[in-house]
N, C-alpha and C. Protein backbone atom coordinates (compact mmCIF):
# COMPACT_ATOMS: atom_id res chain seq x y z
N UNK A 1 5.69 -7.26 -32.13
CA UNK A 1 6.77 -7.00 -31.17
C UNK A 1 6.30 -6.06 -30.07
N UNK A 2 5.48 -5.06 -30.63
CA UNK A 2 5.22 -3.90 -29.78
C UNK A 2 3.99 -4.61 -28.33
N UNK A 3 2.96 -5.50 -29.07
CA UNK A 3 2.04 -6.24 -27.94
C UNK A 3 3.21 -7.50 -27.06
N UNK A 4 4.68 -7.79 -27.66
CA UNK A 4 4.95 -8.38 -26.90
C UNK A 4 5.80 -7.49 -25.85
N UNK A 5 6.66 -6.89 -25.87
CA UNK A 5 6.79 -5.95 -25.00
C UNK A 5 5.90 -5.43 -23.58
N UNK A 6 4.49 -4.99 -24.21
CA UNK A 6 3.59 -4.69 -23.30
C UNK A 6 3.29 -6.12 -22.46
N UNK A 7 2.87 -7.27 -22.99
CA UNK A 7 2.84 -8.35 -22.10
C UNK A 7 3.45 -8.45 -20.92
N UNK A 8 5.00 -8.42 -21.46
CA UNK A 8 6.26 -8.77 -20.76
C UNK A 8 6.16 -7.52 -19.34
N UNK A 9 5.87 -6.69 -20.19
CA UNK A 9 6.22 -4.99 -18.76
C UNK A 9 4.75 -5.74 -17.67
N UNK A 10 3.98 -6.18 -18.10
CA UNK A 10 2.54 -6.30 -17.33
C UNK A 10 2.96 -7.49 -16.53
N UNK A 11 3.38 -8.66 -17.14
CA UNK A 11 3.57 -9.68 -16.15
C UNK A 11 4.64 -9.23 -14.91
N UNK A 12 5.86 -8.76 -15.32
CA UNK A 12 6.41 -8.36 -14.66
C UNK A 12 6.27 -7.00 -13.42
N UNK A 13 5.29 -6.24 -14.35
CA UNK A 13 4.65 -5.52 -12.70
C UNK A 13 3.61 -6.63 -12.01
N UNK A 14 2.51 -7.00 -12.52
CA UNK A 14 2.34 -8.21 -11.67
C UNK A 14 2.33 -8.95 -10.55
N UNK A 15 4.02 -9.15 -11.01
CA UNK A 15 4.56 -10.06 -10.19
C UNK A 15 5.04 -9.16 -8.91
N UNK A 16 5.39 -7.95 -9.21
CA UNK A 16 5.68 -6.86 -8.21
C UNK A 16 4.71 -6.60 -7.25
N UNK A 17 3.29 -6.84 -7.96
CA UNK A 17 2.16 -6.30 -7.16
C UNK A 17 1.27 -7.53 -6.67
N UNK A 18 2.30 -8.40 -6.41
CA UNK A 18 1.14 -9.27 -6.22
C UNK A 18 0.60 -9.36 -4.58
N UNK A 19 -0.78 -9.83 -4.84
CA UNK A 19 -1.78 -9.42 -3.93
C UNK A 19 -1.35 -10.37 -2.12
N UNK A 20 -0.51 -11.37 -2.75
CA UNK A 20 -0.26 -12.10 -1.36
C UNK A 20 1.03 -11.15 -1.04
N UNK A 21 1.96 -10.17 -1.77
CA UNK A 21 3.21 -10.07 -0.92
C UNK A 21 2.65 -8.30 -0.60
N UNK A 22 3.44 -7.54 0.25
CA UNK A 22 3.75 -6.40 0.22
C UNK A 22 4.93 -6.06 0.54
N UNK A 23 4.95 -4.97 0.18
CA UNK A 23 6.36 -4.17 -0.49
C UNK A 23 6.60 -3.70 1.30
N UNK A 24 7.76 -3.68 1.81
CA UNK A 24 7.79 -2.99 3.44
C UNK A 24 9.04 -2.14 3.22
N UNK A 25 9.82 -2.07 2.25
CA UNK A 25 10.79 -1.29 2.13
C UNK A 25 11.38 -0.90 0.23
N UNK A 26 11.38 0.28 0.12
CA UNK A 26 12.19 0.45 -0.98
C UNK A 26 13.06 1.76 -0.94
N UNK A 27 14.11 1.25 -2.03
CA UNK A 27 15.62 2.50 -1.52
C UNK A 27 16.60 1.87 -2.30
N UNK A 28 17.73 2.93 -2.17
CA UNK A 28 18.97 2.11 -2.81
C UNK A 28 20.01 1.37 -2.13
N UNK A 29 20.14 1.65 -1.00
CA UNK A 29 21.10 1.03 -0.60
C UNK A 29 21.09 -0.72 -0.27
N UNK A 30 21.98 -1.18 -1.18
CA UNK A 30 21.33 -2.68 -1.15
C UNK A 30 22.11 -3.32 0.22
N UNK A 31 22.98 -2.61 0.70
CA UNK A 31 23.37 -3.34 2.37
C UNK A 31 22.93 -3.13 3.14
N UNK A 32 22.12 -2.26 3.22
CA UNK A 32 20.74 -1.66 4.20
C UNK A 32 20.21 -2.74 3.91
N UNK A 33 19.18 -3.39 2.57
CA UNK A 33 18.24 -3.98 2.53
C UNK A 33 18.89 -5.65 2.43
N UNK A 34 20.16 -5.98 2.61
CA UNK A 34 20.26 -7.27 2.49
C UNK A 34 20.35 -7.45 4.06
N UNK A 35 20.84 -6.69 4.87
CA UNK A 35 20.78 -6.38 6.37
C UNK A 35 19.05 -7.22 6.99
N UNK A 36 18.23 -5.84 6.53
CA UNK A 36 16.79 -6.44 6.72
C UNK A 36 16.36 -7.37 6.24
N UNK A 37 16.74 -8.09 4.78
CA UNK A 37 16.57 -9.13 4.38
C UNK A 37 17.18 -10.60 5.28
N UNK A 38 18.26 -10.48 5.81
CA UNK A 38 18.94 -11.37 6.70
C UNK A 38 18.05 -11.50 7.83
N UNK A 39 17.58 -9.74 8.34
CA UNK A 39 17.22 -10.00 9.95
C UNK A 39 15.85 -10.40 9.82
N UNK A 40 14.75 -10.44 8.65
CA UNK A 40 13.56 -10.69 8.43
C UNK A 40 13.54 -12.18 8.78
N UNK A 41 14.41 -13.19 7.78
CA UNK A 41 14.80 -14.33 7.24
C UNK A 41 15.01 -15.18 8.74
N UNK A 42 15.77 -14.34 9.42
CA UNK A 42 16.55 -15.13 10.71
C UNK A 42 15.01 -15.23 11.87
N UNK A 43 14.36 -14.22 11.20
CA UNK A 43 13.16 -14.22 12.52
C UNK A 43 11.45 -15.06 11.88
N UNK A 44 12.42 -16.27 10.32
CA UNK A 44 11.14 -16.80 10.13
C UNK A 44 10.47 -16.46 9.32
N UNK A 45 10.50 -14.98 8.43
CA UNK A 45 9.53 -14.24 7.40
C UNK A 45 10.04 -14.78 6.45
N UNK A 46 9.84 -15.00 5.63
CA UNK A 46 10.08 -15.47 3.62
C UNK A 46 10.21 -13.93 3.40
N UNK A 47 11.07 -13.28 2.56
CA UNK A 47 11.14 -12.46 1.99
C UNK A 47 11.71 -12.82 0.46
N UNK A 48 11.32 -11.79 -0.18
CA UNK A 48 11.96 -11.41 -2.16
C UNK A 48 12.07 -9.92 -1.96
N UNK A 49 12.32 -9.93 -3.39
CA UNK A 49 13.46 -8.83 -3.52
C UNK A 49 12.87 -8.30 -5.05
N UNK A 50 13.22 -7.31 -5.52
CA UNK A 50 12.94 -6.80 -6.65
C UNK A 50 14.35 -5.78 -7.31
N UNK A 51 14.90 -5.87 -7.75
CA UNK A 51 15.55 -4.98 -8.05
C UNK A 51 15.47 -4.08 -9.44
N UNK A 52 15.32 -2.99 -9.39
CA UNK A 52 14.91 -2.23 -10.31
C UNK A 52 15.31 -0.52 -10.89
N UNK A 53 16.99 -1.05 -10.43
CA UNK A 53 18.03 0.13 -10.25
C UNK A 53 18.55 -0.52 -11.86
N UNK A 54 18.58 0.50 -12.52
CA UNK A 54 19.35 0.52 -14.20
C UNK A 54 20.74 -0.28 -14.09
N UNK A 55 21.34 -1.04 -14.37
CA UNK A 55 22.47 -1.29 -14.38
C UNK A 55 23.35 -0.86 -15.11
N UNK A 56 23.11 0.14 -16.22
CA UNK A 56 24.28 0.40 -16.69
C UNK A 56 25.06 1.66 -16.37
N UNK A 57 24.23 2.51 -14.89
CA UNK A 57 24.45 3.41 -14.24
C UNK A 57 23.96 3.68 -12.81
N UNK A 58 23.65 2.61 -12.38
CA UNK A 58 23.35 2.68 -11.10
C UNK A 58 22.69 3.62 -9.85
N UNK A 59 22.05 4.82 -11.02
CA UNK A 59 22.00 5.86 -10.57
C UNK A 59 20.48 5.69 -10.13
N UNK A 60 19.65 4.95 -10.56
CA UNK A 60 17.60 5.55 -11.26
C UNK A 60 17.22 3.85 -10.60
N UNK A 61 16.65 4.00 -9.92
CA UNK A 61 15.45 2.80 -9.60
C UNK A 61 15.45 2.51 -8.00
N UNK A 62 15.10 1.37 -7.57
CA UNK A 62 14.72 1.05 -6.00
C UNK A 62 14.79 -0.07 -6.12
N UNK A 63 15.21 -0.64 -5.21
CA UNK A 63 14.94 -2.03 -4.92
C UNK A 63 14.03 -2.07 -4.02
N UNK A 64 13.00 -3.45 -4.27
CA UNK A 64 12.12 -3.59 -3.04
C UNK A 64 11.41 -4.65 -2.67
N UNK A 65 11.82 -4.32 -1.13
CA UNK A 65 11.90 -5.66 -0.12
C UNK A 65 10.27 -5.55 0.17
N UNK A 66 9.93 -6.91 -0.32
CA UNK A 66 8.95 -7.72 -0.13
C UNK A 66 8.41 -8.89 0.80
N UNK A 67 7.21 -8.78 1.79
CA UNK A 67 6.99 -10.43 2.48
C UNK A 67 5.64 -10.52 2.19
N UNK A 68 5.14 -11.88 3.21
CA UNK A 68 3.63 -12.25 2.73
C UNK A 68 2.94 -11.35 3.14
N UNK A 69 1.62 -10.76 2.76
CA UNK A 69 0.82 -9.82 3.40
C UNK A 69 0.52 -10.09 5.12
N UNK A 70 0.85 -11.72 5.20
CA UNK A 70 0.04 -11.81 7.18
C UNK A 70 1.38 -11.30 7.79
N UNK A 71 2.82 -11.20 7.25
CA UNK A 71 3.49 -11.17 8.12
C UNK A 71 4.03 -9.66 7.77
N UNK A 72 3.19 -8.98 7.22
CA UNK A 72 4.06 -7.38 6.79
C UNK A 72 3.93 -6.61 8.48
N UNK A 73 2.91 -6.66 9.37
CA UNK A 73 3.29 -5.37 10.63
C UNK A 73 4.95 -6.05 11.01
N UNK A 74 4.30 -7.47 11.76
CA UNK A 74 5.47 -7.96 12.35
C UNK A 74 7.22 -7.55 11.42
N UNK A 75 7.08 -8.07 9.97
CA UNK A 75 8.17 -7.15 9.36
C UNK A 75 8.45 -6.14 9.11
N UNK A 76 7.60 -4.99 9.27
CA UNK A 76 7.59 -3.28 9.29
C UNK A 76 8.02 -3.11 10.10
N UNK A 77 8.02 -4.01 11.67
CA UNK A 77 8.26 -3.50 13.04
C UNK A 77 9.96 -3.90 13.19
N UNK A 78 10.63 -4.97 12.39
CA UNK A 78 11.69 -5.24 12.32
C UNK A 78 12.47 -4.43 11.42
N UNK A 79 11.98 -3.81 10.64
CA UNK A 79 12.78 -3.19 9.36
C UNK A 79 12.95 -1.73 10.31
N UNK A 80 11.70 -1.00 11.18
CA UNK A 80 12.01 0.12 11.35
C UNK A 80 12.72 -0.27 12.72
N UNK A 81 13.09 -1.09 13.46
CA UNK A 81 13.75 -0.85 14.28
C UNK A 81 15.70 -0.86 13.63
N UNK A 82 15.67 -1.53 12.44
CA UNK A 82 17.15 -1.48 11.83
C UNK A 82 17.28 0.06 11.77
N UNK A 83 16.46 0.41 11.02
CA UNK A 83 16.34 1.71 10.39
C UNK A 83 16.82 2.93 11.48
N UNK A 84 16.45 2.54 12.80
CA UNK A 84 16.56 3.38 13.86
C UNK A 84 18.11 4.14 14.21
């Protein structure tokens, strides 16, 4: 049980870290990031999402907004102008 656990935590960071996406935003506010997620989307970027806020208190984690590595300046440059 205990090696399946560890599997499971590994694939799933992984998938967080994977080498084609990067991470361009993390935080809690998820209408902030569905905002940038919309305005990414509308301008053509593929974006995902990660969410990784506890649910049974909403208090502890980040969500985080992810695109392909060719298109992360062009989406950094859109996220920080929301941000502005």
């Amino acid at each position: 049980m205990k090696n399946l656990v560890k599997s499971l935590l590994t694939q799933k960071n992984q998938k967080r870290t994977d080498a084609n996406w990067a991470t361009i935003y993390a935080g809690v506010d998820e209408h902030f990031i569905a905002i940038c997620k919309f305005s990414l989307e509308n301008e053509g970027i593929r974006t995902r999402t990660y969410n990784q806020k506890d649910s049974t208190y909403n208090a502890f984690g980040e969500i985080y907004l992810q695109v392909p590595t060719e298109e992360m300046d062009r989406a950094q440059n859109i996220v920080n102008s929301l941000h502005e």
